[in-house]
C-alpha atoms as a PDB file:
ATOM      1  CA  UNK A   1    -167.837 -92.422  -8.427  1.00  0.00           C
ATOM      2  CA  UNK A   2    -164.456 -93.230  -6.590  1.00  0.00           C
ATOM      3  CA  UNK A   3    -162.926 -94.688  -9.607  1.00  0.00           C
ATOM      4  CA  UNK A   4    -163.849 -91.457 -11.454  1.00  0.00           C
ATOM      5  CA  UNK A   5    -162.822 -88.979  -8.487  1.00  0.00           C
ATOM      6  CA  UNK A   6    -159.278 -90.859  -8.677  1.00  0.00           C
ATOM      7  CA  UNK A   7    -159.163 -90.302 -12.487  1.00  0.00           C
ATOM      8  CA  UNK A   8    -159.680 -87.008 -11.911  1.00  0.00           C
ATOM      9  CA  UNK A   9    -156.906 -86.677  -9.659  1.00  0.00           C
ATOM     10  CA  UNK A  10    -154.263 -88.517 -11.692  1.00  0.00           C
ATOM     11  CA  UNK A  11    -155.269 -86.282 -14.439  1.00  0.00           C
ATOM     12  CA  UNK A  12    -154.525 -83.112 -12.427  1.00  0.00           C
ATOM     13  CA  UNK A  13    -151.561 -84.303 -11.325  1.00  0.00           C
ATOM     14  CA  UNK A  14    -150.329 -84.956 -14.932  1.00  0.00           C
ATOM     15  CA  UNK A  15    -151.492 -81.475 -15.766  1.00  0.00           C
ATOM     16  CA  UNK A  16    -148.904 -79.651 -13.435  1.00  0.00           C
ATOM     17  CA  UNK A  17    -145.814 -79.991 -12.356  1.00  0.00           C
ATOM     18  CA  UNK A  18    -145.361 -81.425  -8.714  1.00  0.00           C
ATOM     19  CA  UNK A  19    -144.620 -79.703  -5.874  1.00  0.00           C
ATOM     20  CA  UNK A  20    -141.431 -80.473  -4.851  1.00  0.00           C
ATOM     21  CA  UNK A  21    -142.248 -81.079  -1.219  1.00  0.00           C
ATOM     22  CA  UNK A  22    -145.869 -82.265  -1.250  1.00  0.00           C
ATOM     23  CA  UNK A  23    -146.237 -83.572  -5.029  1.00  0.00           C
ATOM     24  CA  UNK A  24    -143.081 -85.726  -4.941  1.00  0.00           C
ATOM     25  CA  UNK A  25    -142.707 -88.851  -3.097  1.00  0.00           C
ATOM     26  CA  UNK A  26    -140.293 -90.105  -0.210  1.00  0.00           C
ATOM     27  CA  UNK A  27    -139.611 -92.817  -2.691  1.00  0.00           C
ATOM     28  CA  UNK A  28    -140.394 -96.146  -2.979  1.00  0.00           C
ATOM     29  CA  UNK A  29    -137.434 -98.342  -1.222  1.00  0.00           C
ATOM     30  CA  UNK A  30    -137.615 -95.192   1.417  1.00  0.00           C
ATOM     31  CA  UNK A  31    -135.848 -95.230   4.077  1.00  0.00           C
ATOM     32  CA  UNK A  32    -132.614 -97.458   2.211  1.00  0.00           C
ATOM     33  CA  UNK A  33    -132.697 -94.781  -0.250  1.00  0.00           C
ATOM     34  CA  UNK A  34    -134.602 -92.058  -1.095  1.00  0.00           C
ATOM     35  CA  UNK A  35    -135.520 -88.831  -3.658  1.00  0.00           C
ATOM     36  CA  UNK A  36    -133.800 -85.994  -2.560  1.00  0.00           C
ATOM     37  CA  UNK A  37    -134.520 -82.607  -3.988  1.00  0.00           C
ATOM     38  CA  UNK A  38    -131.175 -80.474  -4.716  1.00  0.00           C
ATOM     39  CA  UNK A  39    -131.807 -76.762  -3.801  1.00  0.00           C
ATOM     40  CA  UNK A  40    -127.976 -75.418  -3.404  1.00  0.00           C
ATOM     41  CA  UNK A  41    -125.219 -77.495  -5.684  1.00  0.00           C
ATOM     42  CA  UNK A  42    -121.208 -76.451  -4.817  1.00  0.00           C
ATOM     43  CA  UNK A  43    -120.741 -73.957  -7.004  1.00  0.00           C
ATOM     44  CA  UNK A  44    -123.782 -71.806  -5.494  1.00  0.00           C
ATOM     45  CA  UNK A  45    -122.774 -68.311  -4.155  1.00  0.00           C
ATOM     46  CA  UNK A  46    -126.279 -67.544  -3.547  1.00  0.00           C
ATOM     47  CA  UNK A  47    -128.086 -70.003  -0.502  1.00  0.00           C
ATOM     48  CA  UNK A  48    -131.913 -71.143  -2.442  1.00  0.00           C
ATOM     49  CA  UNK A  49    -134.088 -72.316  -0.953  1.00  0.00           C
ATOM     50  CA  UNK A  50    -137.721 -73.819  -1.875  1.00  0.00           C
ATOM     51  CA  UNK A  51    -140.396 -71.518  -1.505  1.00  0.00           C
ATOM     52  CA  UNK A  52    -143.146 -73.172   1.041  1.00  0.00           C
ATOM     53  CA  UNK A  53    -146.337 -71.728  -0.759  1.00  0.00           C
ATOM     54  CA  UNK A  54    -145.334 -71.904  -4.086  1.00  0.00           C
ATOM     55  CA  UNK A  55    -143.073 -74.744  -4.782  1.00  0.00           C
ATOM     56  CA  UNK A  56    -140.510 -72.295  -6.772  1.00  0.00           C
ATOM     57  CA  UNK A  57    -136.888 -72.164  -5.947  1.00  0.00           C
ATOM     58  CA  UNK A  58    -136.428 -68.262  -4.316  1.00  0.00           C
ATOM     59  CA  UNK A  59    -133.139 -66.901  -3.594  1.00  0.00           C
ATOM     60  CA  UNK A  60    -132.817 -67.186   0.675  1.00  0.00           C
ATOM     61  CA  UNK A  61    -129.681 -64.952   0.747  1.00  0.00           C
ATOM     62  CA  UNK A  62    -126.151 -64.561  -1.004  1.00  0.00           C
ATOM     63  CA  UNK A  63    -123.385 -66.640   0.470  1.00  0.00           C
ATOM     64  CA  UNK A  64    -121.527 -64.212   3.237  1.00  0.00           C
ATOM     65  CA  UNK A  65    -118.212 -66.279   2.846  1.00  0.00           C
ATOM     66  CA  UNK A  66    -115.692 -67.676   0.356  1.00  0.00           C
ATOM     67  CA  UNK A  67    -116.553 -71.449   1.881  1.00  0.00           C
ATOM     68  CA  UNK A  68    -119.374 -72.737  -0.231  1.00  0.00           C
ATOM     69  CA  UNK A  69    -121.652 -75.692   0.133  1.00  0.00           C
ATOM     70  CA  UNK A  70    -119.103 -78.530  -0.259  1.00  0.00           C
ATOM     71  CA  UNK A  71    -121.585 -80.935  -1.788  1.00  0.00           C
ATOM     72  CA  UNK A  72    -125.273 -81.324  -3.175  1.00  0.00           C
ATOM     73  CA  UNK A  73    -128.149 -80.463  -0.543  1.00  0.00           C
ATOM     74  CA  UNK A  74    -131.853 -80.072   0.137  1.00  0.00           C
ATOM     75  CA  UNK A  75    -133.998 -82.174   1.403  1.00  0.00           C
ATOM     76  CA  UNK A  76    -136.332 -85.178   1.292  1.00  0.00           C
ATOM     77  CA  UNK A  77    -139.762 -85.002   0.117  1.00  0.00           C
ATOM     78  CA  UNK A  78    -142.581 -85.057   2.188  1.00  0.00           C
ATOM     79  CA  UNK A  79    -140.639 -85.479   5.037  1.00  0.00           C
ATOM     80  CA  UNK A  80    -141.043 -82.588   7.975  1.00  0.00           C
ATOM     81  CA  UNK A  81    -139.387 -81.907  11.278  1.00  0.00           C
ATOM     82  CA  UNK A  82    -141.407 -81.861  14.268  1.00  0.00           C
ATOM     83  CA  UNK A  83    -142.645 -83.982  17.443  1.00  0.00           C
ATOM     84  CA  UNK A  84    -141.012 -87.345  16.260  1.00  0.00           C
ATOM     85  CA  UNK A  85    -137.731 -85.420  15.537  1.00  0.00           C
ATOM     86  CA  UNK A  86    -137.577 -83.454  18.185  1.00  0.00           C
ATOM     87  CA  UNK A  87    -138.245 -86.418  20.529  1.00  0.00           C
ATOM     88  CA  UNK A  88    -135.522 -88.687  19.237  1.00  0.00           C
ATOM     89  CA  UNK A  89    -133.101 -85.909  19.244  1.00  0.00           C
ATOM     90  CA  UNK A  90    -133.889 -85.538  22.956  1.00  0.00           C
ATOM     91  CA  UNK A  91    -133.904 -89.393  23.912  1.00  0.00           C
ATOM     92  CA  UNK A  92    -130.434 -89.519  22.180  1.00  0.00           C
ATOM     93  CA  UNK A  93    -128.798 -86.172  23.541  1.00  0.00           C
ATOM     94  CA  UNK A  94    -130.398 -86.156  27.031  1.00  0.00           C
ATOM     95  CA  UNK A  95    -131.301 -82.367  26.555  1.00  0.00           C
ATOM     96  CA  UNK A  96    -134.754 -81.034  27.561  1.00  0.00           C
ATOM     97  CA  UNK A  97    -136.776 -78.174  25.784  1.00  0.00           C
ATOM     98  CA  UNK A  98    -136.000 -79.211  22.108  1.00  0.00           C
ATOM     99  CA  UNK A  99    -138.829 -78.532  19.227  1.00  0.00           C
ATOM    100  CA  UNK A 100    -138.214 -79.770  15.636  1.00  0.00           C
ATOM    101  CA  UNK A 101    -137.325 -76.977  12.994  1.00  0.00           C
ATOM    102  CA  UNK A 102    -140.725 -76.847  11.267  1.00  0.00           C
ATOM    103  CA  UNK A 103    -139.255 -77.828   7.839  1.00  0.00           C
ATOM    104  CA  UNK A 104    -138.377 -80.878   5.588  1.00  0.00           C
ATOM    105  CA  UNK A 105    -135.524 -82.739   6.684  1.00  0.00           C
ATOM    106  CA  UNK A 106    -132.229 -81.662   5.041  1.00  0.00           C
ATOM    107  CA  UNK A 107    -129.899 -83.863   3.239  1.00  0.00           C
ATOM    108  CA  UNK A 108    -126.334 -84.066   1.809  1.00  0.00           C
ATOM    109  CA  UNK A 109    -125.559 -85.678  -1.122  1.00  0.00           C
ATOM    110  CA  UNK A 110    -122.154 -86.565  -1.854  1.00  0.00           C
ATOM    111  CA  UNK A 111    -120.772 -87.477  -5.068  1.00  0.00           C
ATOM    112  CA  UNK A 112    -117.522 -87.554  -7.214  1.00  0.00           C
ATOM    113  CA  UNK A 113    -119.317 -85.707 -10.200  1.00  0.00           C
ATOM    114  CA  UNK A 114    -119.528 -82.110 -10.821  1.00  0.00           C
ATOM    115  CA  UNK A 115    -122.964 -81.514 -10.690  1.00  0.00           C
ATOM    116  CA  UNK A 116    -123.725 -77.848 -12.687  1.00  0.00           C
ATOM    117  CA  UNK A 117    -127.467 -77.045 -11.219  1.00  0.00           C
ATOM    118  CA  UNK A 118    -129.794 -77.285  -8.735  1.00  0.00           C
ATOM    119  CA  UNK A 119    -133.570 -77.694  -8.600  1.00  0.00           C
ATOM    120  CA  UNK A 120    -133.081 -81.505  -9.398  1.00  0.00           C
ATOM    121  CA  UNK A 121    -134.022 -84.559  -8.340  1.00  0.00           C
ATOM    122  CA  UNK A 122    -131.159 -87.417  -7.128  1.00  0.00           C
ATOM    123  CA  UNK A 123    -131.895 -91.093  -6.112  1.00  0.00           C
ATOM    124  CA  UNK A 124    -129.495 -91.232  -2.469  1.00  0.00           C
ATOM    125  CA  UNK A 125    -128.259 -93.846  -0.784  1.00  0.00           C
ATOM    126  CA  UNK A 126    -128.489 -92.633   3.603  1.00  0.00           C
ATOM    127  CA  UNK A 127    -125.261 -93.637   4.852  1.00  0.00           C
ATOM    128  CA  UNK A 128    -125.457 -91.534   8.327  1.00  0.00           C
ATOM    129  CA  UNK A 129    -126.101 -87.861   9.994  1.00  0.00           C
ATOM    130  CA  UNK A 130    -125.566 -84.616  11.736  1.00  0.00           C
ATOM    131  CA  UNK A 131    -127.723 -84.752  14.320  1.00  0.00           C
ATOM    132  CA  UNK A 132    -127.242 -80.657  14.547  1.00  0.00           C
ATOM    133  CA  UNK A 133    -129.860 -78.217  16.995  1.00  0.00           C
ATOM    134  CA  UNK A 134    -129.874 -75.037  16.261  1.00  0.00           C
ATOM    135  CA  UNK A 135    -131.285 -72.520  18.929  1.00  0.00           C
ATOM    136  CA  UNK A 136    -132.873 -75.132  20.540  1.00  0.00           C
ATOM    137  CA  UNK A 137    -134.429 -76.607  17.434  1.00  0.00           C
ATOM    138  CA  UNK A 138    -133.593 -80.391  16.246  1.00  0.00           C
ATOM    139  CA  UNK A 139    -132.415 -79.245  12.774  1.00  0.00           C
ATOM    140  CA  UNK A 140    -130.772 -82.856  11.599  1.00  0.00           C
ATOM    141  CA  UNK A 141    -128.413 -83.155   8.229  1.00  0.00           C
ATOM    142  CA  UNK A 142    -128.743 -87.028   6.362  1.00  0.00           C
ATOM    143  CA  UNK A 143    -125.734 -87.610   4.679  1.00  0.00           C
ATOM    144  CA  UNK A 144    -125.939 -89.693   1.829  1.00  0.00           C
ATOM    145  CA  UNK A 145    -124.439 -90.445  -1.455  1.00  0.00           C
ATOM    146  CA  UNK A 146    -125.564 -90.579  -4.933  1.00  0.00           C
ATOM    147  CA  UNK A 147    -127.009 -93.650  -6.120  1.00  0.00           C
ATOM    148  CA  UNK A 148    -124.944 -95.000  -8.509  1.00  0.00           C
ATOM    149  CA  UNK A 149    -121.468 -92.954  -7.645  1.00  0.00           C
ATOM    150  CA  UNK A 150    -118.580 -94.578  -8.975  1.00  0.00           C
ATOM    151  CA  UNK A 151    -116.304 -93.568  -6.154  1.00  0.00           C
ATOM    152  CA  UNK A 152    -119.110 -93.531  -2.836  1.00  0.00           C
ATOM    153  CA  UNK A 153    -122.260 -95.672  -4.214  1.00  0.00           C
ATOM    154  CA  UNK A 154    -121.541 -98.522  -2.700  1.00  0.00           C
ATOM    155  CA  UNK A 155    -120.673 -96.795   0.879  1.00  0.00           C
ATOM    156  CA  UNK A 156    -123.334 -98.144   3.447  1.00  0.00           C
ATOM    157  CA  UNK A 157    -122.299 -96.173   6.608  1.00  0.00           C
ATOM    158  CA  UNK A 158    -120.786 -92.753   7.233  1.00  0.00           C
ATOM    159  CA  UNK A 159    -117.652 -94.351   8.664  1.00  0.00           C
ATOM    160  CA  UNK A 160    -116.391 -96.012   5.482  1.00  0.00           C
ATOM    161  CA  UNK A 161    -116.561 -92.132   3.969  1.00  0.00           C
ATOM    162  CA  UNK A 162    -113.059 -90.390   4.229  1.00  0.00           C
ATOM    163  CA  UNK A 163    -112.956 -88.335   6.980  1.00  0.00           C
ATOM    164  CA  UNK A 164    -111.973 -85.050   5.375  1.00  0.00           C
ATOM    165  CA  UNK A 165    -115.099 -85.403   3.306  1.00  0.00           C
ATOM    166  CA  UNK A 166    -117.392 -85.658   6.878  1.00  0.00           C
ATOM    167  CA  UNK A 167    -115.253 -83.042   7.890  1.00  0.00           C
ATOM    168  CA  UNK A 168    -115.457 -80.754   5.494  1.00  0.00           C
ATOM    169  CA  UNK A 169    -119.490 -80.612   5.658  1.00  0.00           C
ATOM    170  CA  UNK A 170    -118.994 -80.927   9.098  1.00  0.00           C
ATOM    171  CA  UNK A 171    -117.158 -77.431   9.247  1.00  0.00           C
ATOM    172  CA  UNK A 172    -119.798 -75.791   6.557  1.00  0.00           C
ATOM    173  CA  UNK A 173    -122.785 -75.907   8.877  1.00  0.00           C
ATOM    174  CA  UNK A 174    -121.137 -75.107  11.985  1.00  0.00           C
ATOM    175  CA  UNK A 175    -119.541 -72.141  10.592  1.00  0.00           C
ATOM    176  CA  UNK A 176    -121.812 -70.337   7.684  1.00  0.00           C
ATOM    177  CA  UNK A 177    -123.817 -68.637  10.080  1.00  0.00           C
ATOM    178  CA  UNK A 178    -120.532 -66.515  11.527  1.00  0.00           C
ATOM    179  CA  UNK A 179    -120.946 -63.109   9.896  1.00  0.00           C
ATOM    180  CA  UNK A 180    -124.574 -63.727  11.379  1.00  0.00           C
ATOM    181  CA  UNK A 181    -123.409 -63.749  15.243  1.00  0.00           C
ATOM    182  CA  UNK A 182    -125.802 -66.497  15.302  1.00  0.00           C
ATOM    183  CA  UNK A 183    -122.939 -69.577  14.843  1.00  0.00           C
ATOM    184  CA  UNK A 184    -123.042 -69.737  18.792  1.00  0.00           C
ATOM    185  CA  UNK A 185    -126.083 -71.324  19.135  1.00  0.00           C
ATOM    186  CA  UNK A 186    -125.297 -73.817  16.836  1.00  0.00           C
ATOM    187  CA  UNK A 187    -124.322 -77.697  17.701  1.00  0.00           C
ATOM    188  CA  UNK A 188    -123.881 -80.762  16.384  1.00  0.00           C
ATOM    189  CA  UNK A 189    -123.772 -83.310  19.398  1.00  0.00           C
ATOM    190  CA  UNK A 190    -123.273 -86.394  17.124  1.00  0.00           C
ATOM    191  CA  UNK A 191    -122.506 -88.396  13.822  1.00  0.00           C
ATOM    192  CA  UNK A 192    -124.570 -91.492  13.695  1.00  0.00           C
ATOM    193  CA  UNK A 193    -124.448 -93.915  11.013  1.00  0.00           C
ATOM    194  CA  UNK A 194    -126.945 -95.159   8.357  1.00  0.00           C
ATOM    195  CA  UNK A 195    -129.264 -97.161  10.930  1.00  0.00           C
ATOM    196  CA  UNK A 196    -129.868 -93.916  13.366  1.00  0.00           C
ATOM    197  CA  UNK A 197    -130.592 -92.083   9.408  1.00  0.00           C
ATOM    198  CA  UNK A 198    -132.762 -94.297   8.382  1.00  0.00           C
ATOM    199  CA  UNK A 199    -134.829 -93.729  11.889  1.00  0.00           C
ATOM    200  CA  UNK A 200    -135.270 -89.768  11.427  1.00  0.00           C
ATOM    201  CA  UNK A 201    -136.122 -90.298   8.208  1.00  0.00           C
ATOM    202  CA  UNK A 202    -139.227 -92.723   9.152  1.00  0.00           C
ATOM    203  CA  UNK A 203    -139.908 -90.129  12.009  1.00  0.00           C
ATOM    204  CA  UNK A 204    -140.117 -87.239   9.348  1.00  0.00           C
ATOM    205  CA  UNK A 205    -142.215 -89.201   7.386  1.00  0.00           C
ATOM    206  CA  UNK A 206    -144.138 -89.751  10.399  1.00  0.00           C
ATOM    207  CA  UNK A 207    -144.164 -85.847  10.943  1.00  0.00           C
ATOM    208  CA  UNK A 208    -145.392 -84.799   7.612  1.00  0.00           C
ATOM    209  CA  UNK A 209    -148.285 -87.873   7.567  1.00  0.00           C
ATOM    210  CA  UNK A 210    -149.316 -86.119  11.303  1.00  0.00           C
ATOM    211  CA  UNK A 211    -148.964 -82.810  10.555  1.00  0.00           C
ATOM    212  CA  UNK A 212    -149.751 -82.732   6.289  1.00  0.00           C
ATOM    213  CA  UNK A 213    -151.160 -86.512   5.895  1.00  0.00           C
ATOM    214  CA  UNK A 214    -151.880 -87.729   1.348  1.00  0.00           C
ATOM    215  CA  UNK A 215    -152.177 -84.571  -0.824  1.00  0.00           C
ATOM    216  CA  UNK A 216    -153.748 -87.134  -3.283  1.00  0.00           C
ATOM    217  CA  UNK A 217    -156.559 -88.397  -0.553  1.00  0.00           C
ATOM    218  CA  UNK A 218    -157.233 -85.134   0.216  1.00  0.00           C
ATOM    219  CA  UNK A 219    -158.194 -83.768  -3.120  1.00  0.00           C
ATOM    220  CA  UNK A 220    -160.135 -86.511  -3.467  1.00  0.00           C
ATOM    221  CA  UNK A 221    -161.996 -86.416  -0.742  1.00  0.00           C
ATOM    222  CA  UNK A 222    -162.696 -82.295  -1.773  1.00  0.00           C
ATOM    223  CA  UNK A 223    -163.712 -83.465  -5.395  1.00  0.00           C
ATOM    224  CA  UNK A 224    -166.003 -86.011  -3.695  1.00  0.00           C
ATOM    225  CA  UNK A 225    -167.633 -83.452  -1.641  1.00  0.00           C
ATOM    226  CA  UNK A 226    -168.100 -81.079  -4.419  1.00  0.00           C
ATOM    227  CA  UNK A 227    -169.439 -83.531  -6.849  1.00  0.00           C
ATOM    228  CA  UNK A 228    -171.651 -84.405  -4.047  1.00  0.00           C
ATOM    229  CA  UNK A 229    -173.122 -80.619  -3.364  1.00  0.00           C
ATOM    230  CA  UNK A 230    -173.648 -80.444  -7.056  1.00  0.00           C
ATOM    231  CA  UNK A 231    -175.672 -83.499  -8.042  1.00  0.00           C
END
């Protein structure tokens, strides 16, 4: 019955398309590199965003200034920011009272190539991170680059990047939010390098296994129970 439960599964999973936060995996040489899901490309003057429920790429709000996203971003699949984050954020910032954001982790992919849309996967390299809290919320940025980059693929830590190019993302995130008034409560207390990036990332795995745990196992385990009640 298992073996015929799993087939079951596989074939739904070939039916539709994945989820991009549940359905698609961390990846398998995770945390050295890693899928990341591209919501908001450079050219963007609209901020998207993946819908929660539905999977679908929704439009969060138009872009308030001229600044735009200086490089590929969204986040890591079935990765989520909660008791693990917020924990290391406090052991490595000394503050008190911090909670994790409540969504996937967010990451930055840098590359030397134009890329012309979102709603994409990329294979990227974690060289280092933001480790940014916003309104009291651990809200941490991965920076990595693009697997495979002629100019930054074979970067292994944040501080071989040029420093304008940190800079510049640097400035984005602590300075979209202006026109909101909300910019103030906005920090980023640190840059760490690719071994502190590969550590939130195993802690937001370790948040979405706590909090989510195997989409796969769990339809399983509902198929199981239904064959069950009908035999």
């Amino acid at each position: 019955m298992n073996e015929k439960i799993n087939k079951l599964v596989e074939a739904l999973n070939k039916r539709y398309v994945a989820h991009p936060w549940h359905g698609i995996e961390v990846g398998d040489k995770q945390p050295e590199i890693v899928n990341a899901f591209i919501e908001i490309i450079p050219s963007d003057s609209i901020k998207y965003e993946v819908d929660k429920d539905s999977g679908y790429i929704m439009v969060d709000r138009p872009q308030k200034f001229s600044n735009h996203m200086p490089c590929m971003y969204g986040f890591v699949p079935k990765t989520y920011c909660a008791e693990k984050i917020a924990e290391y954020c406090a052991q490595q910032t000394g503050k008190t009272g911090i909670v994790g954001d409540g969504d996937p982790l967010d990451i930055c992919v840098i590359t030397e190539r134009g890329v012309n849309r979102g709603n994409i996967l990329a294979e990227a390299i974690p060289v280092g991170g933001f480790r940014m809290i916003d309104g009291g919320e651990a809200d941490d940025k991965i920076i990595a680059v693009l697997k495979g980059d002629q100019a930054y693929g074979d970067i292994k830590d944040v501080a071989d990047l040029p420093k304008m190019v940190v800079d510049r993302v640097k400035h984005f995130f602590l300075t979209y939010k202006d026109l909101e008034g909300t910019s103030k409560n906005v920090e980023i207390t640190h840059t760490y390098g690719a071994e502190e990036a590969k550590e939130v990332i195993r802690r937001s795995t370790e948040d979405y296994n706590n909090h989510y745990g195997n989409a796969n196992e769990e339809l399983a385990q509902a198929l199981a129970a239904f064959v069950k009640e009908t035999v």
